[in-house]
Each structure stands twice: as structure tokens, then as C-alpha cells.
C-alpha atoms as a PDB file:
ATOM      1  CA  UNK A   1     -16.012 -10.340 -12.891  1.00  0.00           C
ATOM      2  CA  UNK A   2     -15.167 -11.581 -16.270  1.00  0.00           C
ATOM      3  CA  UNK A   3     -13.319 -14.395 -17.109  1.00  0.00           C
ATOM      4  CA  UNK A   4     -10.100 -11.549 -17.523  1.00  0.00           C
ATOM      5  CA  UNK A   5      -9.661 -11.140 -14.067  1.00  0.00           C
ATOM      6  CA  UNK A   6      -8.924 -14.810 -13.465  1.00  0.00           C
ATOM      7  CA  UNK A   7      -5.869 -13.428 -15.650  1.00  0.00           C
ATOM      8  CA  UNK A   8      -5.085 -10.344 -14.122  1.00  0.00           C
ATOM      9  CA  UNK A   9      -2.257  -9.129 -11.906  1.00  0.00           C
ATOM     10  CA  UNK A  10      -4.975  -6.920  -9.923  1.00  0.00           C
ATOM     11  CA  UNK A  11      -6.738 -10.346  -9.120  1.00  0.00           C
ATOM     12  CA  UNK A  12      -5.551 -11.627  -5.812  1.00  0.00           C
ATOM     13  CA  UNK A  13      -6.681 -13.796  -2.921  1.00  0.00           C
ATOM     14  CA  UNK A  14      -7.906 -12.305   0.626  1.00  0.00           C
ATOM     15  CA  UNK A  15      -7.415 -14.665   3.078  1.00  0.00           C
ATOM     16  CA  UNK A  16      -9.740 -13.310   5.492  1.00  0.00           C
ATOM     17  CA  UNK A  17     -13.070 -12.922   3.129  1.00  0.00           C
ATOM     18  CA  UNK A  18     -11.564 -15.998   1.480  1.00  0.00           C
ATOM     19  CA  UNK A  19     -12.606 -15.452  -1.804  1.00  0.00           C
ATOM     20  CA  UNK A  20     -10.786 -13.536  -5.278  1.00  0.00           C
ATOM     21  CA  UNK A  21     -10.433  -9.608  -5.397  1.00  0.00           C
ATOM     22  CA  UNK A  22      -9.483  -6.772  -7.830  1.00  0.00           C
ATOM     23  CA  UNK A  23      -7.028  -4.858  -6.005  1.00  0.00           C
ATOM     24  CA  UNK A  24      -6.838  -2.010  -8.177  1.00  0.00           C
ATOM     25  CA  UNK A  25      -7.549   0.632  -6.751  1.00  0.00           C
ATOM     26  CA  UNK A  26     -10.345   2.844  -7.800  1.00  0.00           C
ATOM     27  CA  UNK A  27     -12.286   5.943  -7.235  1.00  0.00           C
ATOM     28  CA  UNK A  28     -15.554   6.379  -6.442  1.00  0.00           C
ATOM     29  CA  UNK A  29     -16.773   6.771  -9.759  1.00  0.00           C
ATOM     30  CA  UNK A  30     -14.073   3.956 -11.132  1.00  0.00           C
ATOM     31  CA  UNK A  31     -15.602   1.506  -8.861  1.00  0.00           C
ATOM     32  CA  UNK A  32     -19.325   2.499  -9.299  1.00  0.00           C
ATOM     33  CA  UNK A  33     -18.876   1.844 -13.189  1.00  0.00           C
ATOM     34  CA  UNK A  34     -16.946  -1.478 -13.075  1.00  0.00           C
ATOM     35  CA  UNK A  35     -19.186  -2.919 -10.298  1.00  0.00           C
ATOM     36  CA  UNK A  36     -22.478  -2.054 -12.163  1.00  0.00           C
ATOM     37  CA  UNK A  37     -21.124  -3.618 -15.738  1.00  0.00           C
ATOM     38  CA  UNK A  38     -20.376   0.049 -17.647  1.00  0.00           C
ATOM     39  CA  UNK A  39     -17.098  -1.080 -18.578  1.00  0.00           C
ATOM     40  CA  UNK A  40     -16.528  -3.246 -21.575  1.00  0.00           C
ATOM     41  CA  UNK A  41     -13.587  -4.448 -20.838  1.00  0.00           C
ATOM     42  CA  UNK A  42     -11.489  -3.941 -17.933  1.00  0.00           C
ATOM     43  CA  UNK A  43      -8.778  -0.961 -18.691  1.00  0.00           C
ATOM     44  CA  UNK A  44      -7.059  -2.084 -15.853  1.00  0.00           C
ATOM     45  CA  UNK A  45      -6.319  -5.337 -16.996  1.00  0.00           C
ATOM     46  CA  UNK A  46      -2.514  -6.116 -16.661  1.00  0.00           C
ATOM     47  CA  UNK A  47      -1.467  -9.588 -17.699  1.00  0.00           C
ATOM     48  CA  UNK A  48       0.209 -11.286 -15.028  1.00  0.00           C
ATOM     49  CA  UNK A  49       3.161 -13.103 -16.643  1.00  0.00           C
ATOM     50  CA  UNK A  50       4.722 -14.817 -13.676  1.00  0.00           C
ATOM     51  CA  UNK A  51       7.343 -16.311 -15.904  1.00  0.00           C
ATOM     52  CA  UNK A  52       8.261 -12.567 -17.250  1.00  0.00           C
ATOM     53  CA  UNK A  53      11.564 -12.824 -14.946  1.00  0.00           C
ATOM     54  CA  UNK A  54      12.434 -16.300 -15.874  1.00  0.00           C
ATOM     55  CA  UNK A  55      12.360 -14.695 -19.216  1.00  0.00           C
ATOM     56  CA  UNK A  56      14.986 -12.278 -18.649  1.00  0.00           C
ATOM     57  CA  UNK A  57      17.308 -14.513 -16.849  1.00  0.00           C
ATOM     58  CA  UNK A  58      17.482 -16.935 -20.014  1.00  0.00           C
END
């Protein structure tokens, strides 16, 4: 995982395997690639702005 996922809104916590997760989910093929390194960068990567409905409220 690269240091974009710690930033990601497909990044969460599983309780039970108690460790961080992308839960995006992916294809067969999708998965294959981004566990083995093909991609880049992430296109899945989705900012998670948990102040984006504060925002609107002001």
C-alpha cells in the first residue's frame, strides 16, 4: 500500500483481522494488478475529506 491509502476513503479498519483495508471493490484482474504493484498510482483513490460537510453547512 502506498502512503495514498492512508488518505483514501476506500481505506478502512476491520475489526476482526485488525489491521487497514482497501475496500474498493475489485475484479479479479483489478485486484491481481494492484496487489502485484502494476498500478502506478491508485485510480481508485478518493480523498476522504471528512470536513467536506462541515464545509457546506458554513
Amino acid at each position: 500500500m502506498g502512503k495514498e491509502c492512508e488518505n483514501c476513503l476506500y481505506y478502512d479498519y476491520d475489526e476482526e483481522a485488525e489491521e487497514y483495508e482497501c475496500i474498493m471493490s475489485l475484479d479479479e484482474d483489478e485486484y491481481y494488478h494492484f496487489i502485484t504493484g502494476k498500478f502506478s498510482s491508485c485510480p481508485y483513490f478518493r480523498y476522504d475529506n471528512e470536513y467536506k460537510i462541515v464545509n457546506k453547512q458554513i
